[in-house]
C-alpha atoms as a PDB file:
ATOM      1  CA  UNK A   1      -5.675  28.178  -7.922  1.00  0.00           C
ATOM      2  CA  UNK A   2      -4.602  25.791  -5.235  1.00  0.00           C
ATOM      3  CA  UNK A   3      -1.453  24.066  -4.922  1.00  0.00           C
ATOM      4  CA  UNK A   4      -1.008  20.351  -4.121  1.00  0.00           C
ATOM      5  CA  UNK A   5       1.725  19.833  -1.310  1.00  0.00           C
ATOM      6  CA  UNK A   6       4.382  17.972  -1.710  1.00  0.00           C
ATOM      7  CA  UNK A   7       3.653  13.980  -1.636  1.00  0.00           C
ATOM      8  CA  UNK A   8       4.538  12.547   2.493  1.00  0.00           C
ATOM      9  CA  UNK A   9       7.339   9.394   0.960  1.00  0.00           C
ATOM     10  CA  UNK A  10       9.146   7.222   3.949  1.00  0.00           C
ATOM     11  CA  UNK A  11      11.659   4.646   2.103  1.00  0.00           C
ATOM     12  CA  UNK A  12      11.453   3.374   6.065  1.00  0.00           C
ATOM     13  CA  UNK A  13       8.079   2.474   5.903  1.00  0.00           C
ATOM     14  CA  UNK A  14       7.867   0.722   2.480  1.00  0.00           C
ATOM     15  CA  UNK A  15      10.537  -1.358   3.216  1.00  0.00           C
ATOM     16  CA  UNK A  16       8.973  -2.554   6.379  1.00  0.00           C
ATOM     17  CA  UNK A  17       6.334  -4.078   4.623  1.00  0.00           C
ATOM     18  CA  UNK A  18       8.101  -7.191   3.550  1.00  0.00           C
ATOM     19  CA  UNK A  19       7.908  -9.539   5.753  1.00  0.00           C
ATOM     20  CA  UNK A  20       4.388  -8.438   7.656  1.00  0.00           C
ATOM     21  CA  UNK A  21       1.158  -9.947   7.576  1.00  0.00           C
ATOM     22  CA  UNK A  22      -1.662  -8.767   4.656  1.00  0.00           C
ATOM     23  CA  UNK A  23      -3.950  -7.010   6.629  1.00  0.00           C
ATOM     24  CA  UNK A  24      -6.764  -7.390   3.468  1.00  0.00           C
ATOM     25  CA  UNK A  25      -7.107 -11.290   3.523  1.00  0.00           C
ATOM     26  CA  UNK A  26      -9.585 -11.894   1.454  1.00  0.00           C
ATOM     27  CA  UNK A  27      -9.976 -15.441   0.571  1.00  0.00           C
ATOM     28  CA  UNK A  28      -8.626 -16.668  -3.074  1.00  0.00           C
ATOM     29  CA  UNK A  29      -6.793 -13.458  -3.582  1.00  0.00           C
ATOM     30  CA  UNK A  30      -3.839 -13.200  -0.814  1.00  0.00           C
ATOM     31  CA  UNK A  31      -1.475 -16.078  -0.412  1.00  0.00           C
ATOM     32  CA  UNK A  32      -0.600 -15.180   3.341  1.00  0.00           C
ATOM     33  CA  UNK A  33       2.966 -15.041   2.054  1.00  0.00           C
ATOM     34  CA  UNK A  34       4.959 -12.554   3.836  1.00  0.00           C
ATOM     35  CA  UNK A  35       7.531 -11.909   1.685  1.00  0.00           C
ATOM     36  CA  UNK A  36       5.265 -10.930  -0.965  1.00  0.00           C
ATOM     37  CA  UNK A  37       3.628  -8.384   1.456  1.00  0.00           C
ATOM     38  CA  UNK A  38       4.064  -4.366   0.116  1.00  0.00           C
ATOM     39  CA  UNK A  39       2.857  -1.012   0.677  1.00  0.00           C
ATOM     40  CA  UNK A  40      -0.471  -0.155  -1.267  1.00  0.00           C
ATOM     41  CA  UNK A  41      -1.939   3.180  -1.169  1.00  0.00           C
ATOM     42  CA  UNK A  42      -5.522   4.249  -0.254  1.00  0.00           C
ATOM     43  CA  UNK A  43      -7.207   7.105  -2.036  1.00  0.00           C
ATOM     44  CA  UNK A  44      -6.918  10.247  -0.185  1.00  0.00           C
ATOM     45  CA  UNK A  45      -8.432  13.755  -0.271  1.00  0.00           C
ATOM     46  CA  UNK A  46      -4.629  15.413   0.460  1.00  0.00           C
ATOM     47  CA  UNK A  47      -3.833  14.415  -3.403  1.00  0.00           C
ATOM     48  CA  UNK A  48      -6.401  14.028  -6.850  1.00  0.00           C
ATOM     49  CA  UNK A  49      -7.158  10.732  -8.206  1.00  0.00           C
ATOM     50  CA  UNK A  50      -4.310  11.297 -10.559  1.00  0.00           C
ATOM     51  CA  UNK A  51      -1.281  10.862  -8.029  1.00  0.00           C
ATOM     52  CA  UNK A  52      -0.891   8.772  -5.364  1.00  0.00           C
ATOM     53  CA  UNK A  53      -1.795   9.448  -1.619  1.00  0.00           C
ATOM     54  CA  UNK A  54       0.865  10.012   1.107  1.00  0.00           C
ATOM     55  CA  UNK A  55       2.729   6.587   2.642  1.00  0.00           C
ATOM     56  CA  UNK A  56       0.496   7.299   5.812  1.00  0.00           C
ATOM     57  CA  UNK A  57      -2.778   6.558   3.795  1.00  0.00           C
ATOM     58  CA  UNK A  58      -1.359   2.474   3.043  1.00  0.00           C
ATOM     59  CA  UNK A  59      -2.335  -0.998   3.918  1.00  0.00           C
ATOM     60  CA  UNK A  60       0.060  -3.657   3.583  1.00  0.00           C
ATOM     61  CA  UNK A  61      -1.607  -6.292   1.115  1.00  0.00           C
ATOM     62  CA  UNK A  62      -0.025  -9.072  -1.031  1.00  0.00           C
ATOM     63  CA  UNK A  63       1.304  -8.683  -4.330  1.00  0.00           C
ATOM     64  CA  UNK A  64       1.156 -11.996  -5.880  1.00  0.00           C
ATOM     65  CA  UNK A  65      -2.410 -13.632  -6.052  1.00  0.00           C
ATOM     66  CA  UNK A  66      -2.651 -17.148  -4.514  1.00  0.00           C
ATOM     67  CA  UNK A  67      -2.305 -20.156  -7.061  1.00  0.00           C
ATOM     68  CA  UNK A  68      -5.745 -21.515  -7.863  1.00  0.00           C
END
């Protein structure tokens, strides 16, 4: 049986987010509002589909949607 290695966390690097540009953009759904801007992880083969990947496998995206 294999064992998962510990998750890769920087408090560093989530914090940076706020206050960068979404680098997803897609039309409708960001509000190009940098202080809404976070760390969102990717899916990565490191951890299952259960936990979430390492801080290096992130985009920065937008958390609130823009108003329609």
């Amino acid at each position: 049986m294999a064992f998962k290695s510990p998750a890769l966390r920087s408090d560093k690097l989530r914090k940076a987010a706020k206050g960068q540009q979404c680098v997803v953009q897609i039309m409708g759904v960001c509000n190009f509002n940098p202080e809404t801007v976070v760390l969102a992880h990717l899916p990565s083969n490191t951890h299952g589909m259960a936990y979430k990947s390492d801080d290096i496998w992130a985009v920065l995206i937008t958390t609130e949607p823009q108003p329609i």
